[in-house]
Protein backbone atom coordinates (compact mmCIF):
# COMPACT_ATOMS: atom_id res chain seq x y z
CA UNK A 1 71.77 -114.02 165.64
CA UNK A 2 74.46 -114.98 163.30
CA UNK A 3 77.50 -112.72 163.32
CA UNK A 4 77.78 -110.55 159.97
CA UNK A 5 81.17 -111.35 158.12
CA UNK A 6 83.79 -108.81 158.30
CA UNK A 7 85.55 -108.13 154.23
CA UNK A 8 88.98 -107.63 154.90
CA UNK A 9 90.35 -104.82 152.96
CA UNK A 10 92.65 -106.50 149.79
CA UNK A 11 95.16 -104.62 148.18
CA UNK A 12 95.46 -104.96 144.62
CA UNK A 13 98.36 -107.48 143.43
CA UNK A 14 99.91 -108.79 140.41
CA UNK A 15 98.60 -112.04 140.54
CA UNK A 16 94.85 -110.49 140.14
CA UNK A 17 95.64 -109.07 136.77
CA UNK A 18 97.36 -112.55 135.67
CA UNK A 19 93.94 -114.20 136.49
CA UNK A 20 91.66 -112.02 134.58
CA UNK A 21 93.31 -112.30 130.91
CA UNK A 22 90.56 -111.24 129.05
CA UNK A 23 86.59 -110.99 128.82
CA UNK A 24 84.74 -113.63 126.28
CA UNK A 25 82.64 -111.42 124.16
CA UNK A 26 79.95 -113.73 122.18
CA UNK A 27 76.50 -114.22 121.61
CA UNK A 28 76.02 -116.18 124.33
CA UNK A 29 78.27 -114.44 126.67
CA UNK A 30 76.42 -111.07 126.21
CA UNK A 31 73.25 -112.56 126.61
CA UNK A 32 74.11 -113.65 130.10
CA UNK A 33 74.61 -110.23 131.14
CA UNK A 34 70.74 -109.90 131.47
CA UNK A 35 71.49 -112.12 133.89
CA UNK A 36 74.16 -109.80 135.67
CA UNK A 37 76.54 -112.38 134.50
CA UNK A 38 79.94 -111.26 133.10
CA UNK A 39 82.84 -114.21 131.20
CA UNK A 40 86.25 -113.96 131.54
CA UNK A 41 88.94 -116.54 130.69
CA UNK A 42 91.03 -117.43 133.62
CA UNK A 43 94.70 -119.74 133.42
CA UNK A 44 93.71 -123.50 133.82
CA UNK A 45 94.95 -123.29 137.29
CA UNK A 46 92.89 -120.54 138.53
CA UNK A 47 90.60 -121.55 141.55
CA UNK A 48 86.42 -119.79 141.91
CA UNK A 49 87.96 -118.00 145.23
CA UNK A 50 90.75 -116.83 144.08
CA UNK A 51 88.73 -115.62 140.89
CA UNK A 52 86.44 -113.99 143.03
CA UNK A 53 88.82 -111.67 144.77
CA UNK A 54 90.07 -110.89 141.79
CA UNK A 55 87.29 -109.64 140.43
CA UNK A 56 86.03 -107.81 143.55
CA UNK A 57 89.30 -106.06 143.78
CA UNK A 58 89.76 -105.09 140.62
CA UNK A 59 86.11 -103.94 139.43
CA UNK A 60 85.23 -102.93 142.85
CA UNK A 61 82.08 -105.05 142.34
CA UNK A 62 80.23 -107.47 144.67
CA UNK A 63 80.36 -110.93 143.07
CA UNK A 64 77.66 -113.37 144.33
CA UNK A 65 78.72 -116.91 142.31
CA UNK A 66 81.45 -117.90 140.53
CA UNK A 67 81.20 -120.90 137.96
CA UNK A 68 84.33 -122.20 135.62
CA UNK A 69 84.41 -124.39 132.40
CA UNK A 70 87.27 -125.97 130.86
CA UNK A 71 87.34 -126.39 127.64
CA UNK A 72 89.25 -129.18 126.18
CA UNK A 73 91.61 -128.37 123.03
CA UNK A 74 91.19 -130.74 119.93
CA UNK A 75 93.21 -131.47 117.07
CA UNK A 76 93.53 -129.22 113.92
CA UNK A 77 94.90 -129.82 110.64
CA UNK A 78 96.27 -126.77 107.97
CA UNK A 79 97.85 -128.07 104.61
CA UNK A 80 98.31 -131.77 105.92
CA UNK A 81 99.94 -130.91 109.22
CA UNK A 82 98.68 -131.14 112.81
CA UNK A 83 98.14 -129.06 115.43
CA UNK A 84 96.85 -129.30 118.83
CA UNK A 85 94.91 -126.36 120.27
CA UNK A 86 95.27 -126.29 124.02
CA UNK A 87 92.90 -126.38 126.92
CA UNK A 88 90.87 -123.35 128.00
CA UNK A 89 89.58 -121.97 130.89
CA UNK A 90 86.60 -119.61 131.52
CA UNK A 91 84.70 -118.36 134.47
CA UNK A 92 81.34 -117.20 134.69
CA UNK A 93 81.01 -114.60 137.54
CA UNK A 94 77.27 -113.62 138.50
CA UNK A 95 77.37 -110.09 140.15
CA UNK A 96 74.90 -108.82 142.71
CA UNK A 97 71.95 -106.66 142.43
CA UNK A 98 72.80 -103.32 140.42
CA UNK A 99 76.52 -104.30 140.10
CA UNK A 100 77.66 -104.44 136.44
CA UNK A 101 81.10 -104.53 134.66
CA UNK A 102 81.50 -102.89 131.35
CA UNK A 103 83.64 -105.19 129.31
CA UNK A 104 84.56 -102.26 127.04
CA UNK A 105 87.04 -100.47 129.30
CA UNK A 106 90.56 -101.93 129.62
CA UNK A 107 91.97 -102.29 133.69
């Protein structure tokens, strides 16, 4: 029989709400939630465990995968001068069964 893991109880910290700067609310962000699948973008330096306690602790959800993309930023011009847009970072958490986050609602 394989011993059941024990969740340690996490207090909420600062560094939680620094990961989770803000949902991604597009077409095909909303369509994942069929899925159970919720986007957030996350610093560049933000690791999938780290992102997952986050979430957990915060929402007080149970999150079953964590994927991240980083998008890279690309050159703009406005008027004949250039601008660089910079890198982005977004993570694709897939809840469990009958767990959902509603986006909407602020922390």
């Amino acid at each position: 029989m394989a011993a059941a893991k024990k969740k340690e109880k996490v207090e909420i910290a600062e560094w939680m709400y620094e990961i989770i700067r803000k949902p991604v609310v597009t077409e095909k962000s909303t369509n994942g939630s069929a899925f159970g699948q919720v986007t957030f973008k996350v610093p560049l330096d933000a690791t999938k465990p780290r992102i997952k306690v986050a979430i957990e602790t915060l929402f007080k959800v149970d999150v079953k995968n964590v994927n991240t993309s980083i998008q890279k930023g690309k050159t703009k011009r406005f008027k004949g001068i250039k601008a660089f847009r910079g890198d982005q970072k977004k993570a694709i958490v897939t809840l469990k069964e009958g767990q959902t986050i509603d986006v909407g609602t602020s922390l």
